[in-house]
C-alpha atoms as a PDB file:
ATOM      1  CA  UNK A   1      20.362 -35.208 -11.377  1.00  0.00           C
ATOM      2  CA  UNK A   2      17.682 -36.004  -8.830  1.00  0.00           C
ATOM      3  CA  UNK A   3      17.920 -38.489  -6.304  1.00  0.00           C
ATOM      4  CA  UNK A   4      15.782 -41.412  -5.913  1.00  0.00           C
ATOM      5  CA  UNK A   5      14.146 -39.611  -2.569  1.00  0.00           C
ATOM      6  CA  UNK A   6      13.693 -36.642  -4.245  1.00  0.00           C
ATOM      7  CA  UNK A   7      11.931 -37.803  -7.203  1.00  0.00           C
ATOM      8  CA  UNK A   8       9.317 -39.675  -4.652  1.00  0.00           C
ATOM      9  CA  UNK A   9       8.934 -37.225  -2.922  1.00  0.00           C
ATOM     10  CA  UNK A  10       7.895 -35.038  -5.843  1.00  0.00           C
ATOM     11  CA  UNK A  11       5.296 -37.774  -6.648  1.00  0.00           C
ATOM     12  CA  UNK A  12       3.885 -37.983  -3.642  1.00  0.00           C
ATOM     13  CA  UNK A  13       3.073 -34.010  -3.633  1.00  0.00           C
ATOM     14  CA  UNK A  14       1.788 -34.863  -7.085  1.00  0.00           C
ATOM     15  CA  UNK A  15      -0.412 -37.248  -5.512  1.00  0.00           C
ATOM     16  CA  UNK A  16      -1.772 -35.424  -3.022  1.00  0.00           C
ATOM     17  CA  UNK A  17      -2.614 -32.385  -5.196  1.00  0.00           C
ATOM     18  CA  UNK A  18       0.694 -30.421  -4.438  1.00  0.00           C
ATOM     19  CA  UNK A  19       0.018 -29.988  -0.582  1.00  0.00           C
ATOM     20  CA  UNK A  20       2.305 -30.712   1.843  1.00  0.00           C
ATOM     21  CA  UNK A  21       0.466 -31.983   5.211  1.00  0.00           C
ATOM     22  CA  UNK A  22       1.238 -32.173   8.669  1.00  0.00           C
ATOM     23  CA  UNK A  23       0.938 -35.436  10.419  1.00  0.00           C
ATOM     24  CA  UNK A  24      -1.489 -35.695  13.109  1.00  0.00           C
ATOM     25  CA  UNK A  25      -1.523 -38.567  15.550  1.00  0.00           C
ATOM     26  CA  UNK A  26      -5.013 -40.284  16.076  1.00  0.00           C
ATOM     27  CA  UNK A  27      -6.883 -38.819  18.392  1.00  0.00           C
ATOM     28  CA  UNK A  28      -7.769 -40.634  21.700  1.00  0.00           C
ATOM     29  CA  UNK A  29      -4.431 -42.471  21.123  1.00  0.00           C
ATOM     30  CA  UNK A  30      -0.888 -42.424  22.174  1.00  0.00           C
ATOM     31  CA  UNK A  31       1.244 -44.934  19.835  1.00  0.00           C
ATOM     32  CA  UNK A  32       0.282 -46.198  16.639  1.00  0.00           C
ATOM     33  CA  UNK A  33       1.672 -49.135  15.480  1.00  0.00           C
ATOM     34  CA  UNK A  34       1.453 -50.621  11.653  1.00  0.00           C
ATOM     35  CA  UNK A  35       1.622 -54.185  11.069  1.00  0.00           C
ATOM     36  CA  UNK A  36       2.705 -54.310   7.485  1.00  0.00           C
ATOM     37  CA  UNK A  37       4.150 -56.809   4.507  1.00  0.00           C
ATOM     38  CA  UNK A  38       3.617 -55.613   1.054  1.00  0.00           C
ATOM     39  CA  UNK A  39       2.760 -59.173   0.490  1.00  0.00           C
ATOM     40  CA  UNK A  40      -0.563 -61.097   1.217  1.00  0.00           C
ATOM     41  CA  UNK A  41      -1.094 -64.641   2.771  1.00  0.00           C
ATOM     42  CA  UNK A  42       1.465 -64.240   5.191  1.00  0.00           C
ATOM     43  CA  UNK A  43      -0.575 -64.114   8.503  1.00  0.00           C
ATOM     44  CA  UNK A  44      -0.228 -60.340   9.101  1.00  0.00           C
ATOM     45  CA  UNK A  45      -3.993 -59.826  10.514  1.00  0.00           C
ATOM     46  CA  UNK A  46      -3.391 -63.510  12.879  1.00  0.00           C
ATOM     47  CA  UNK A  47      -0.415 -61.210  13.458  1.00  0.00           C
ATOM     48  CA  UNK A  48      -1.916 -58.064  14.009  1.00  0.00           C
ATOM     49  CA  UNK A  49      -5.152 -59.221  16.511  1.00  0.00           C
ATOM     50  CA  UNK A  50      -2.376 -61.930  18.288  1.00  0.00           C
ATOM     51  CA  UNK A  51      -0.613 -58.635  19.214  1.00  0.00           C
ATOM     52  CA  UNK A  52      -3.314 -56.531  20.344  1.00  0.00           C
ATOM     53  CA  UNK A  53      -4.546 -59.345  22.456  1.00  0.00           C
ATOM     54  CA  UNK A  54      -1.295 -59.417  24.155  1.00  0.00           C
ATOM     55  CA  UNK A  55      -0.360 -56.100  25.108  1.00  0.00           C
ATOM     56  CA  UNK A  56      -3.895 -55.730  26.491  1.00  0.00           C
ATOM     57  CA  UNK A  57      -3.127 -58.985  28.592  1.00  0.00           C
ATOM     58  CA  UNK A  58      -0.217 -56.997  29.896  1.00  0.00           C
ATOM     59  CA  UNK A  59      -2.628 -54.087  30.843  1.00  0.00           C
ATOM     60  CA  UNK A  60      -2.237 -51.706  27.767  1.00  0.00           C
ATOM     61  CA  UNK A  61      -5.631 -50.518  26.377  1.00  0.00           C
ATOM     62  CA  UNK A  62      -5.551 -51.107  22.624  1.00  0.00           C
ATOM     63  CA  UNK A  63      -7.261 -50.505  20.022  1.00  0.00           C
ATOM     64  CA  UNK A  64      -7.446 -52.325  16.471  1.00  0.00           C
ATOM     65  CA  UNK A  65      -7.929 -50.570  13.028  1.00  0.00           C
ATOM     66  CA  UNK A  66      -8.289 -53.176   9.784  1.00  0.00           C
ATOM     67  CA  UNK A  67      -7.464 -51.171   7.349  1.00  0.00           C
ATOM     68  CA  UNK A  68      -7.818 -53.105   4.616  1.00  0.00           C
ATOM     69  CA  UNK A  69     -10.852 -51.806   3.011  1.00  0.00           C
ATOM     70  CA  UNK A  70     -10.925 -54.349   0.086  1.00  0.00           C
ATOM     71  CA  UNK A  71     -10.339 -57.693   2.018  1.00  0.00           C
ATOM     72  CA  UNK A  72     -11.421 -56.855   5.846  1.00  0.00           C
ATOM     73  CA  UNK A  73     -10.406 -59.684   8.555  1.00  0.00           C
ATOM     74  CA  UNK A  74     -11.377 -58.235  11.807  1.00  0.00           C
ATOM     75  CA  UNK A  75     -14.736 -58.971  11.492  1.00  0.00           C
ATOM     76  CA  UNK A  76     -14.435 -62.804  11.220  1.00  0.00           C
ATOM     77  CA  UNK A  77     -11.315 -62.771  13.576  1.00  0.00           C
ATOM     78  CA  UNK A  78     -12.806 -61.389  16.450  1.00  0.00           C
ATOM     79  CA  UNK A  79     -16.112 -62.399  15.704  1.00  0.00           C
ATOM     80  CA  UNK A  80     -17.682 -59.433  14.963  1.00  0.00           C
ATOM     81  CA  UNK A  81     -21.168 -59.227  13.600  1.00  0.00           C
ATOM     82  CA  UNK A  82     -22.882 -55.798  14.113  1.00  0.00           C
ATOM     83  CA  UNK A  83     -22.461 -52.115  13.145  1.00  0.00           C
ATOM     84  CA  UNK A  84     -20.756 -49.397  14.929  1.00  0.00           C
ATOM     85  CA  UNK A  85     -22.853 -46.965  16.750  1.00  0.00           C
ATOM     86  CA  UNK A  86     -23.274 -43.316  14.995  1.00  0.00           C
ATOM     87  CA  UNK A  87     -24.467 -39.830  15.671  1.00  0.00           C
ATOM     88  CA  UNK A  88     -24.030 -38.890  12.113  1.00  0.00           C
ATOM     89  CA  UNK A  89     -20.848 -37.291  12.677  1.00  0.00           C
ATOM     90  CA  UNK A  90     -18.737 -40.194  14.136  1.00  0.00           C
ATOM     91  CA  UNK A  91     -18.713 -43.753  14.956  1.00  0.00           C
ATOM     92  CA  UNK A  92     -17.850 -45.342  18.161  1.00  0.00           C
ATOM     93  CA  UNK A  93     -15.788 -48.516  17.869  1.00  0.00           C
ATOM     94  CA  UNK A  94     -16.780 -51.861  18.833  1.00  0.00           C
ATOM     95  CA  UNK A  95     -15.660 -53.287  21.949  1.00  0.00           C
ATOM     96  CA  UNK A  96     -14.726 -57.269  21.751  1.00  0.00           C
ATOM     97  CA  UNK A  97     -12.124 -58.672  24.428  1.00  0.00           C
ATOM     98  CA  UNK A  98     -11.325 -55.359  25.829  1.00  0.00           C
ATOM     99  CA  UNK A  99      -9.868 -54.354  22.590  1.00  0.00           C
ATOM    100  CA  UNK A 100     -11.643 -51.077  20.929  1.00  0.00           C
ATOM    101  CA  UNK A 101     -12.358 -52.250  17.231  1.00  0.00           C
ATOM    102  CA  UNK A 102     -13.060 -50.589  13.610  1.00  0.00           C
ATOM    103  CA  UNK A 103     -13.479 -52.334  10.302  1.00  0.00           C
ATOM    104  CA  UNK A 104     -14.880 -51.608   6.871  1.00  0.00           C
ATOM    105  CA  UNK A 105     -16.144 -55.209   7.196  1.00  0.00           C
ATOM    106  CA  UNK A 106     -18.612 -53.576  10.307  1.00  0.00           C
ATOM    107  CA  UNK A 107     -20.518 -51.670   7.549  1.00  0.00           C
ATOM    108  CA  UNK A 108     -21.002 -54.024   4.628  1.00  0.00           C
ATOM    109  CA  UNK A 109     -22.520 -57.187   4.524  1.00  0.00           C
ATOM    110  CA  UNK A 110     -19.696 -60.062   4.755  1.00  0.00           C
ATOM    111  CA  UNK A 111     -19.546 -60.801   0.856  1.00  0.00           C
ATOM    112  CA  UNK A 112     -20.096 -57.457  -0.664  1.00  0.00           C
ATOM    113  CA  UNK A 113     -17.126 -56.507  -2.635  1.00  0.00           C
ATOM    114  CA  UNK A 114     -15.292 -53.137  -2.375  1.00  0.00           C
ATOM    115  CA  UNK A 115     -15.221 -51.963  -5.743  1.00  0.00           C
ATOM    116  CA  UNK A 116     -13.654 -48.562  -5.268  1.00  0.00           C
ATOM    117  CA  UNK A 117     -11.240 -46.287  -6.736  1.00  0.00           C
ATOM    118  CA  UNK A 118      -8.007 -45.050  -4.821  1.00  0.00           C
ATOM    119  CA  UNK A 119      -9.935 -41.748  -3.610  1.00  0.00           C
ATOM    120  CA  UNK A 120     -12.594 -43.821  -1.837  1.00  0.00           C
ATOM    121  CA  UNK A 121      -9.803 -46.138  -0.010  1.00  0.00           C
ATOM    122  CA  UNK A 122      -8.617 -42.588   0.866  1.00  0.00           C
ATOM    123  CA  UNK A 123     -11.607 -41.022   2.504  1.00  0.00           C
ATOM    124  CA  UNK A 124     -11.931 -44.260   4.375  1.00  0.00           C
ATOM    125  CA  UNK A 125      -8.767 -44.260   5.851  1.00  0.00           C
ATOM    126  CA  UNK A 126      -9.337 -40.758   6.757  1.00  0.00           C
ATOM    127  CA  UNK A 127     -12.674 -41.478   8.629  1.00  0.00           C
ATOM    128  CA  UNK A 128     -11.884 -44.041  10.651  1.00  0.00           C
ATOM    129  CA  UNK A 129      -8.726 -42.330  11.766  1.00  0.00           C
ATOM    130  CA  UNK A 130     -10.754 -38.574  12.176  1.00  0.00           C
ATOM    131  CA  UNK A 131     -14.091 -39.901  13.020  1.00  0.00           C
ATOM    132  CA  UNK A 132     -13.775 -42.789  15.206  1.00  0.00           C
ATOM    133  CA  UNK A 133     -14.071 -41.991  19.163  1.00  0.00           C
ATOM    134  CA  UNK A 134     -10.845 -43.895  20.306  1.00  0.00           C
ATOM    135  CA  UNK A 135     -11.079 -43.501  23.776  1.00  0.00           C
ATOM    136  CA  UNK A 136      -7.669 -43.343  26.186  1.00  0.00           C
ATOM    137  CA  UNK A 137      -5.532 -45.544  24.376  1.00  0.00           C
ATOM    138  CA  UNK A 138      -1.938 -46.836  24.801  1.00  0.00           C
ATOM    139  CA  UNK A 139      -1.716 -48.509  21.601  1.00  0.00           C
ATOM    140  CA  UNK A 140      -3.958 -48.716  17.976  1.00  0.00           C
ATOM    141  CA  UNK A 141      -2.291 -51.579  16.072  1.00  0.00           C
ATOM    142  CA  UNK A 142      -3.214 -50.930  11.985  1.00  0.00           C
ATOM    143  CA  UNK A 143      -3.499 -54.247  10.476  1.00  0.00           C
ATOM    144  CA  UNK A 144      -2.547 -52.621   6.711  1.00  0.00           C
ATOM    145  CA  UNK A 145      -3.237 -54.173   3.253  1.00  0.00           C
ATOM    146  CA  UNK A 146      -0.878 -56.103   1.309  1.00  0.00           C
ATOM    147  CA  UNK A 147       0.703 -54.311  -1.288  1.00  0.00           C
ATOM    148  CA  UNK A 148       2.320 -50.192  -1.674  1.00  0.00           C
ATOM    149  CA  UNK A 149      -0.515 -48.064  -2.371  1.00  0.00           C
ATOM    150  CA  UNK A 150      -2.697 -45.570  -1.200  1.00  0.00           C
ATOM    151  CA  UNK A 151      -3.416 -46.519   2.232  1.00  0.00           C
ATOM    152  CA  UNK A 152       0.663 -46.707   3.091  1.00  0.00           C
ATOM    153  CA  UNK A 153       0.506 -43.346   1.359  1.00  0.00           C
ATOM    154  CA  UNK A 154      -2.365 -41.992   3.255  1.00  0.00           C
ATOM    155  CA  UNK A 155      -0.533 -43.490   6.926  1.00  0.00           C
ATOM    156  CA  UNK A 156       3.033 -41.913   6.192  1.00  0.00           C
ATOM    157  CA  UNK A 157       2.057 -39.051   4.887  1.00  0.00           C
ATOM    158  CA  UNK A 158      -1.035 -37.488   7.019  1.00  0.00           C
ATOM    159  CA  UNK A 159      -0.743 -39.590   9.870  1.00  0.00           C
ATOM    160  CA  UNK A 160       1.291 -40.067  12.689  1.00  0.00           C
ATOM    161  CA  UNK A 161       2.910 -43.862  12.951  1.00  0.00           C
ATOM    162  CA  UNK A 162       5.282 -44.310  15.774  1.00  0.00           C
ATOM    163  CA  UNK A 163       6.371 -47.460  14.233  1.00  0.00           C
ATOM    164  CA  UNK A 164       5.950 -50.385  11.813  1.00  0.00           C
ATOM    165  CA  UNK A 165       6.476 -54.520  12.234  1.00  0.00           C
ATOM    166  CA  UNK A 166       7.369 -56.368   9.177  1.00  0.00           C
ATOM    167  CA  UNK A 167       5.632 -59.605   8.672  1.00  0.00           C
ATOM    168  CA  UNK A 168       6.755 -62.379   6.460  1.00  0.00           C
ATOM    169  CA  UNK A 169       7.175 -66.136   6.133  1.00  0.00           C
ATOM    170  CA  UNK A 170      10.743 -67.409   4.888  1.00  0.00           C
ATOM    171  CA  UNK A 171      10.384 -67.568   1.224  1.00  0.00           C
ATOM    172  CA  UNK A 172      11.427 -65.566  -1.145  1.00  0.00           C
ATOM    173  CA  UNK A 173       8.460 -65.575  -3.022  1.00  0.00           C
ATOM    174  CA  UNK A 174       7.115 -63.423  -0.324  1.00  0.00           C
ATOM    175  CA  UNK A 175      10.554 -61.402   0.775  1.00  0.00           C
ATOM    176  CA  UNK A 176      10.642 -60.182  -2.966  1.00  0.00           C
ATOM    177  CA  UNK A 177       7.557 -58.091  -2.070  1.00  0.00           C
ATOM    178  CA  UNK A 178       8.429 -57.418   1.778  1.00  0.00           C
ATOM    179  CA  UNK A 179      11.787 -55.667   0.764  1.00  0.00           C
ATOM    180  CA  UNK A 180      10.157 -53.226  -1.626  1.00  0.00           C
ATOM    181  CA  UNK A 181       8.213 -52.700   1.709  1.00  0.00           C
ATOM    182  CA  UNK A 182      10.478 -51.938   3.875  1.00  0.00           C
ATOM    183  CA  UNK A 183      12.048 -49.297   1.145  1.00  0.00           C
ATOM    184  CA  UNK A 184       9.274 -47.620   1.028  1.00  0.00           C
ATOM    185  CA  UNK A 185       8.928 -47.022   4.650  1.00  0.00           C
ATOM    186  CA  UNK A 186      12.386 -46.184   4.850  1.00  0.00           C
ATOM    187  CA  UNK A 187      12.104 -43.219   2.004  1.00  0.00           C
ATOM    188  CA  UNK A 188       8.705 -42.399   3.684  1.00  0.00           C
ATOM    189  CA  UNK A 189      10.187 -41.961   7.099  1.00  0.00           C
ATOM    190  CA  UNK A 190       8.420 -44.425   8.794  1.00  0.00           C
ATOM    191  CA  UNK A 191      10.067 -46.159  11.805  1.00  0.00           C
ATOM    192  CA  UNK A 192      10.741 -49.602  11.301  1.00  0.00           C
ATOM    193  CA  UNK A 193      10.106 -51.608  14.261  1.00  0.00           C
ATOM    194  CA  UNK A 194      11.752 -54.850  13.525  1.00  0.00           C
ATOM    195  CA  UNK A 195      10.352 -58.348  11.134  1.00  0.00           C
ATOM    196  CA  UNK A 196       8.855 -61.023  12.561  1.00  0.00           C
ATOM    197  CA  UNK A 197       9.351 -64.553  10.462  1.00  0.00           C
ATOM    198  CA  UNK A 198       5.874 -65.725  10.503  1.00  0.00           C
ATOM    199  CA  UNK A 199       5.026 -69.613  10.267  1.00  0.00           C
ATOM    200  CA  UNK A 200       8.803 -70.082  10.201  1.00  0.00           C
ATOM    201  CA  UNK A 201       8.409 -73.663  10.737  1.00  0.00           C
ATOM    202  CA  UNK A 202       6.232 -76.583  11.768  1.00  0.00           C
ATOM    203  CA  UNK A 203       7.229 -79.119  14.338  1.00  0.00           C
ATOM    204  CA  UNK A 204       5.724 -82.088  13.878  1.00  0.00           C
ATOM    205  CA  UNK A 205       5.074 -85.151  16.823  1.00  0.00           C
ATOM    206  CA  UNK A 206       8.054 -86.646  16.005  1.00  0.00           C
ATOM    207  CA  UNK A 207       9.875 -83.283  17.778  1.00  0.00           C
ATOM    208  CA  UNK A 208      11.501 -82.078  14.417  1.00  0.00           C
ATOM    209  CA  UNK A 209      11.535 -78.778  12.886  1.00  0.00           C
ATOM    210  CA  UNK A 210      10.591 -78.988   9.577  1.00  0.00           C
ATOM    211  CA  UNK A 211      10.974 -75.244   7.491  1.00  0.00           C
ATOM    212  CA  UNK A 212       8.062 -75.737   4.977  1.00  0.00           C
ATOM    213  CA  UNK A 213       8.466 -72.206   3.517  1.00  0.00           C
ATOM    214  CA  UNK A 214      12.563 -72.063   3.572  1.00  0.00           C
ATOM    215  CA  UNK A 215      14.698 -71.180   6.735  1.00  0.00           C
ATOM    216  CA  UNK A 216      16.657 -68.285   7.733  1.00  0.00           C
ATOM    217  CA  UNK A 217      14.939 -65.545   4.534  1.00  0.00           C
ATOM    218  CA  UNK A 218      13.016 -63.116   6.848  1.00  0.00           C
ATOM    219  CA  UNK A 219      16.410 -63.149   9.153  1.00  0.00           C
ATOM    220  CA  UNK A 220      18.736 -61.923   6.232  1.00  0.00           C
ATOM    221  CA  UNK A 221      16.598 -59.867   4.948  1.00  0.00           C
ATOM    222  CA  UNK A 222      16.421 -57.876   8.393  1.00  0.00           C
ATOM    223  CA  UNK A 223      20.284 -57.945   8.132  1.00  0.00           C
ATOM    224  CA  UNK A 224      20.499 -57.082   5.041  1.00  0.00           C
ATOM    225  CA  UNK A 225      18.527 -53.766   5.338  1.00  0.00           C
ATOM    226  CA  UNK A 226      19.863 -53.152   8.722  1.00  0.00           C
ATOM    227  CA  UNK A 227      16.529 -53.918  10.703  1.00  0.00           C
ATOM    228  CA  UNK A 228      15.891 -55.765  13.869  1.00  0.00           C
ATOM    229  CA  UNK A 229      15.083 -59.031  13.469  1.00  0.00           C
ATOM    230  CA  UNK A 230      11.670 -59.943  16.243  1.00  0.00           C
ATOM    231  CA  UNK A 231      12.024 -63.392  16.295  1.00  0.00           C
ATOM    232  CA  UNK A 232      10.169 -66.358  14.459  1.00  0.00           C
ATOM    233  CA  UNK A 233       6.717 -67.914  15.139  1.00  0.00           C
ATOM    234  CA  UNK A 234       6.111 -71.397  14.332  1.00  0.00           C
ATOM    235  CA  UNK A 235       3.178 -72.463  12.034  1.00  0.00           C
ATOM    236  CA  UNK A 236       0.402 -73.961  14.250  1.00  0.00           C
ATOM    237  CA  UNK A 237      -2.387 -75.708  13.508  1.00  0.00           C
ATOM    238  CA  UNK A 238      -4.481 -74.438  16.517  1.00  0.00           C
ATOM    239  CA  UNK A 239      -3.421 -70.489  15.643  1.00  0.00           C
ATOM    240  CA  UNK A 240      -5.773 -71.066  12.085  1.00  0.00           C
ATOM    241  CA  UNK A 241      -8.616 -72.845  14.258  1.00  0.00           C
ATOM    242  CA  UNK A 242      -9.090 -70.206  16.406  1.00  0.00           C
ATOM    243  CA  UNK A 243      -9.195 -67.704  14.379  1.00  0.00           C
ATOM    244  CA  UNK A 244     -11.531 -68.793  12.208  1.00  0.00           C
ATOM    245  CA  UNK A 245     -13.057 -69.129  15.624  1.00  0.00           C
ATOM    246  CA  UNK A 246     -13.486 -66.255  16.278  1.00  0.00           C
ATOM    247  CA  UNK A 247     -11.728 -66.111  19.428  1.00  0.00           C
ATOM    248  CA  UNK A 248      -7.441 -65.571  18.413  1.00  0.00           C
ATOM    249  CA  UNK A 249      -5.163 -67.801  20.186  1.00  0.00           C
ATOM    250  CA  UNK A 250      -3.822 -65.265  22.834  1.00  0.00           C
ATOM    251  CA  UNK A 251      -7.077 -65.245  24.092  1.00  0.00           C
ATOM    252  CA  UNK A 252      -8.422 -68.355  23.893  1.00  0.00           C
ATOM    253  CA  UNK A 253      -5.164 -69.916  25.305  1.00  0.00           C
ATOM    254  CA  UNK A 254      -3.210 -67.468  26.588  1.00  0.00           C
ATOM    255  CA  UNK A 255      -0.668 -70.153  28.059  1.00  0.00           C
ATOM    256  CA  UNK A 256      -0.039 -71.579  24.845  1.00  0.00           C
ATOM    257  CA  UNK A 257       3.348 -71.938  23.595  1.00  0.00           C
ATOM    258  CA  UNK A 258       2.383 -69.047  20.037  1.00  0.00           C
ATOM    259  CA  UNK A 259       0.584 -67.331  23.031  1.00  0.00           C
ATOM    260  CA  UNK A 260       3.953 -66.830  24.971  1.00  0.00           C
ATOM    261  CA  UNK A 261       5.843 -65.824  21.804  1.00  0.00           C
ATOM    262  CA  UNK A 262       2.893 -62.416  21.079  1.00  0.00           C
ATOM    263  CA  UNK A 263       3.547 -62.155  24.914  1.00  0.00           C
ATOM    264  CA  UNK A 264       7.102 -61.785  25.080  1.00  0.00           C
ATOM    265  CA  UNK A 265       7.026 -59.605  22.533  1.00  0.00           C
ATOM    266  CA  UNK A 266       4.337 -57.755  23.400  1.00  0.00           C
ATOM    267  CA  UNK A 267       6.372 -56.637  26.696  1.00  0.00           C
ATOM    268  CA  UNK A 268       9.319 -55.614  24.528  1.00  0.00           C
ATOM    269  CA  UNK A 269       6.861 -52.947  22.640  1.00  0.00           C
ATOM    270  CA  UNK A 270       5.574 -51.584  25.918  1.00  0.00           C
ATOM    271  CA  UNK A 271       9.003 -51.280  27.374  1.00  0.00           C
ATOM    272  CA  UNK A 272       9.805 -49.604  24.032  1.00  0.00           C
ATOM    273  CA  UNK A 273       7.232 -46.815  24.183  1.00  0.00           C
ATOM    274  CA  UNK A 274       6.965 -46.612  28.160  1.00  0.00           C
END
């Protein structure tokens, strides 16, 4: 009888026409990241542009890829609002806050739906990881779309990821679709970094800690797949303002309490890699 690997792994060949590729790292880059869930809502591109904002405070040079083609954040997150530059054979990312930047949100208008088929996503994917000029860079954090699918496929398979954070809030709602995540990065032999228990809790002026989504879920779950849990980050009313901003807490505030959370644990990924 097959195993459970072997039968993906014969689907994924399927997939991909039979061929079995080589992964390539990005070039211009040393380390790419992933910021995954397999679940939306749960704050992964706050997450992901928090993140690149701090390990560039720490002196890293980063870059940021939104690779969610079919609901794009970066644009309105770092308050983005023109095209890339082209030469008809590659694009040069955008530069905001020291952070090199690429979206499919840079080349459509802000409410023109994606209506394409998994082959599109694909060639995408491929384009901004092939045809963007990422120049001399530590890091390139991939903010990836909720869910399983063809961009995961397209990263794991043809591309070289040094490592993945898990992001989730507490409940179990959202774990349900974070654990099928972190199995498929585990048959897919991606590196799990740790998970990171997003708007864990709100404190509220009376000093109390008050677990609006559940307590403790994201924790057990990193226990209970043998994964290193990152730590929590509270739910924060100024985090959603300045984002929407245009202008992410770590650097608008870099001294804010959130801020110091990204920051601390934005050291712990340099030390990891240098």
């Amino acid at each position: 009888m097959k195993d459970e690997n072997t039968g993906l792994n014969e689907a994924m060949k399927k997939k991909m026409g039979g061929k079995t590729f080589v992964k390539n790292p990005i070039q211009g880059t040393k380390f790419t990241i992933a910021i995954s869930s397999a679940k939306g809502g749960v704050g992964k591109s706050t997450f992901a542009t928090n993140i690149a904002l701090a390990l560039k405070k720490i002196n890293c040079k980063v870059g940021l890829l939104d690779a969610d083609i079919y609901g794009p954040s970066l644009p309105k997150l770092f308050s983005i609002n023109k095209k890339p530059e082209s030469d008809g054979k590659s694009l040069t990312p955008i530069s905001q806050y020291d952070i090199q930047c690429m979206s499919i949100g840079f080349l459509t208008e802000e409410q023109t739906p994606m209506i394409w088929r998994g082959p599109m996503v694909t060639s995408a994917i491929k384009t901004f990881t092939q045809k963007v000029l990422w120049k001399d860079l530590d890091f390139i954090i991939v903010d990836m779309p909720p869910g399983t699918g063809d961009t995961q496929l397209t990263f794991s398979q043809e591309i070289k990821m040094d490592g993945v954070i898990i992001v989730s809030t507490p409940q179990e709602l959202a774990l349900q679709d974070v654990k099928r995540g972190i199995k498929m990065f585990d048959k897919l032999g991606v590196k799990i970094i740790g998970l990171i228990d997003n708007m864990s809790h709100f404190i509220g002026d009376d000093g109390k800690k008050y677990p609006i989504f559940g307590e403790g879920g994201v924790k057990r779950t990193a226990e209970e797949f043998n994964k290193n849990f990152l730590g929590e980050i509270p739910i924060d009313p100024e985090v959603g303002k300045q984002g929407d901003l245009g202008k992410p807490i770590v650097e608008s505030n870099p001294n804010h309490p959130i801020s110091k959370i990204y920051l601390e644990l934005a050291n712990k990924i340099k030390t990891k890699y240098f």
